[in-house]
Each structure stands twice: as C-alpha cells, then as structure tokens.
Protein backbone atom coordinates (compact mmCIF):
# COMPACT_ATOMS: atom_id res chain seq x y z
CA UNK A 1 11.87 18.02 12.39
CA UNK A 2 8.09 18.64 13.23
CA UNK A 3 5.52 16.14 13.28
CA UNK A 4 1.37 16.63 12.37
CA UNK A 5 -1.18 14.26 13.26
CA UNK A 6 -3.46 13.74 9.90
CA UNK A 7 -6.37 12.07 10.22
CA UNK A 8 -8.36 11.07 7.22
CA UNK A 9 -12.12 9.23 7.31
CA UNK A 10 -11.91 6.53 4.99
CA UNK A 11 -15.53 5.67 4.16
CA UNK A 12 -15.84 1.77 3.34
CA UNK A 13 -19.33 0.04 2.36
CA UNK A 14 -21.73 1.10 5.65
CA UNK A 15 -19.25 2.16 8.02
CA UNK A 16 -16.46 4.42 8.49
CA UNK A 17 -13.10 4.15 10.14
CA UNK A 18 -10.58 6.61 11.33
CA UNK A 19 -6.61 6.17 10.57
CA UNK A 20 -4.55 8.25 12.33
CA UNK A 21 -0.73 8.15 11.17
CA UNK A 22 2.28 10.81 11.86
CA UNK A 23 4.31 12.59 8.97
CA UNK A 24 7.53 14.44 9.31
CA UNK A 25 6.20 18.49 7.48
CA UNK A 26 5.77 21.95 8.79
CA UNK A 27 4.63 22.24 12.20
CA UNK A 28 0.58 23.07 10.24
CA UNK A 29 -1.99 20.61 11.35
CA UNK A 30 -4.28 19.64 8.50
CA UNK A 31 -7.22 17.62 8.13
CA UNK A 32 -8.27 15.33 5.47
CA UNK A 33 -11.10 13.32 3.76
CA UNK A 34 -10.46 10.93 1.87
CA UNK A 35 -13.58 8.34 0.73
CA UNK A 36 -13.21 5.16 -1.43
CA UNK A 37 -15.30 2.30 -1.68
CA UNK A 38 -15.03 -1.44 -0.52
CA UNK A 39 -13.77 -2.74 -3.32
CA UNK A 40 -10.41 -0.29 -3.94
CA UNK A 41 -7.75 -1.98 -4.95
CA UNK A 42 -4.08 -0.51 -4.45
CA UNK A 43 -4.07 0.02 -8.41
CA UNK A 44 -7.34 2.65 -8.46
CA UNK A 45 -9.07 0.29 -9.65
CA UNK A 46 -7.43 0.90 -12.97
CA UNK A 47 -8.69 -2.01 -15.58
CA UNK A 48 -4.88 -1.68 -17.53
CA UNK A 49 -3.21 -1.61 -14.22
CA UNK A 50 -5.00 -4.93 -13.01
CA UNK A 51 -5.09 -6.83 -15.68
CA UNK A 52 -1.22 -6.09 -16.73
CA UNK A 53 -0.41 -7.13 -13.12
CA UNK A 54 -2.60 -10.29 -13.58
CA UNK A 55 -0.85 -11.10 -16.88
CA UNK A 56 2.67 -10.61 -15.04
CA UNK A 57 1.81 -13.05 -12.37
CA UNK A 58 -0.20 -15.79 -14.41
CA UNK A 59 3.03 -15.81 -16.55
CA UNK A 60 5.56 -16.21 -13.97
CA UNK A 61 6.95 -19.81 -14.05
CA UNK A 62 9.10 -19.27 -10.99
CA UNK A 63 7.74 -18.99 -7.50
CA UNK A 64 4.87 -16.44 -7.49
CA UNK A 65 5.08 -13.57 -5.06
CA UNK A 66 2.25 -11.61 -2.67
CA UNK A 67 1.76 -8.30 -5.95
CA UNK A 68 0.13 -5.56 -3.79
CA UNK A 69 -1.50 -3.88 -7.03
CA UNK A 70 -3.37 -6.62 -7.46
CA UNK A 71 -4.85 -6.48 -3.48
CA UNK A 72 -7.57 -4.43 -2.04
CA UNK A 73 -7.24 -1.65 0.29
CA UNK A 74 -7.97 -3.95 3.21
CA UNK A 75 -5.64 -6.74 2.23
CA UNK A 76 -2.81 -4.26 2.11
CA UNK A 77 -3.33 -2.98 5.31
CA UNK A 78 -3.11 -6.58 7.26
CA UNK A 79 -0.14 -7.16 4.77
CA UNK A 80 1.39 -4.24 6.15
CA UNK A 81 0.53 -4.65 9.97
CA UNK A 82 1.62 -8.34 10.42
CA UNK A 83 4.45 -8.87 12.63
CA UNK A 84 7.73 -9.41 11.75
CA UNK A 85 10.74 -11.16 13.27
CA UNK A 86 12.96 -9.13 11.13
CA UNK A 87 14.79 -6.01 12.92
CA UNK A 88 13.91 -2.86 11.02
CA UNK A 89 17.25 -2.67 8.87
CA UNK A 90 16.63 -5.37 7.53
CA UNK A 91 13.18 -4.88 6.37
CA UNK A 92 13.76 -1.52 5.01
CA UNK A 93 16.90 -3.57 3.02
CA UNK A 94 14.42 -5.63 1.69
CA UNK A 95 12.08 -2.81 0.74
CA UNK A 96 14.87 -1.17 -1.26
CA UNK A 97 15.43 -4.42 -3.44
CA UNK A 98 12.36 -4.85 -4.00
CA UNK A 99 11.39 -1.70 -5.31
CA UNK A 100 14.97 -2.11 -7.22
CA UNK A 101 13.77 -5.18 -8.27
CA UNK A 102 10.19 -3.71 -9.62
CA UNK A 103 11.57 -1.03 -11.13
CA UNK A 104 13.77 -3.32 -13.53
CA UNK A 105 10.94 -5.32 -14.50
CA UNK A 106 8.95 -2.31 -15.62
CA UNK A 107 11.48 -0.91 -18.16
C-alpha cells in the first residue's frame, strides 16, 4: 500500500492555512488547491441542504444530537480533533451506526 502526502491551501477570510493529511493511492504525489470562504458549511452552503437539516433537528422531540451539515468548516474540524477516551474500535463502531443510522432516516 503506498502513501502520498497532499497538501491543499485552504484560503479562509484574510489568511490561509495549510492541511497536510496522508491517503492510501498510487505511489504519484499530487498537489492541490482548494479555496472556500469563512463561512462554508459542511453542506456547500446548499440553502435545501440547510434548511432540511434545520427542519430535522427543530422537529426532533427526543434528545437533539451535534448534525455536522448544519456546522461550518471550522466547527467540524475541532469536532473532529477533540480527544477521545474511546479506543479506536470502538469509535469506528460508532461511526458505522451512525452512518447506518443516517442512512435510514433519509429513505
């Protein structure tokens, strides 16, 4: 299995920041640009997306859950980079039900 760096500028309001993350390809090195600005959300920004997610979660009468289409860029990425006490089985469990879960509630 080869491994390539990628590392894509991700231009945000007046500054720009460099992620850096590794992806199991070909053994190719490629570069990438990729600019959005500081108010993306994880839905593109898409007004049907957002506002069905909104409707979903304002009509939930049960304990309301963290909906990542709803969050920015930023607020997705310190989601995804808190700690957890969890070993890595079990998160990737979770993940699986989850998207299970999602999946179902979209038919």
């Amino acid at each position: 299995m080869y491994t390539k760096n990628v590392t894509t500028e991700i231009s945000k309001a007046y500054r720009s920041t460099y992620v850096t993350s590794l992806l199991s390809t070909s053994a190719t090195n490629t570069t990438a640009v990729r600019t959005m600005s500081a108010f993306s959300h994880m839905s593109d920004n898409d007004p049907e997306v957002l506002e069905k997610e909104k409707h979903k979660e304002l009509s939930k009468k049960e304990k309301k859950e963290w909906n990542e289409k709803l969050a920015s860029h930023s607020e997705a990425a310190v989601k995804a980079d808190k700690e957890h006490d969890k070993p890595m089985k079990n998160l990737q469990d979770e993940t699986i039900e989850h998207l299970n879960k999602k999946d179902e509630e979209d038919k």
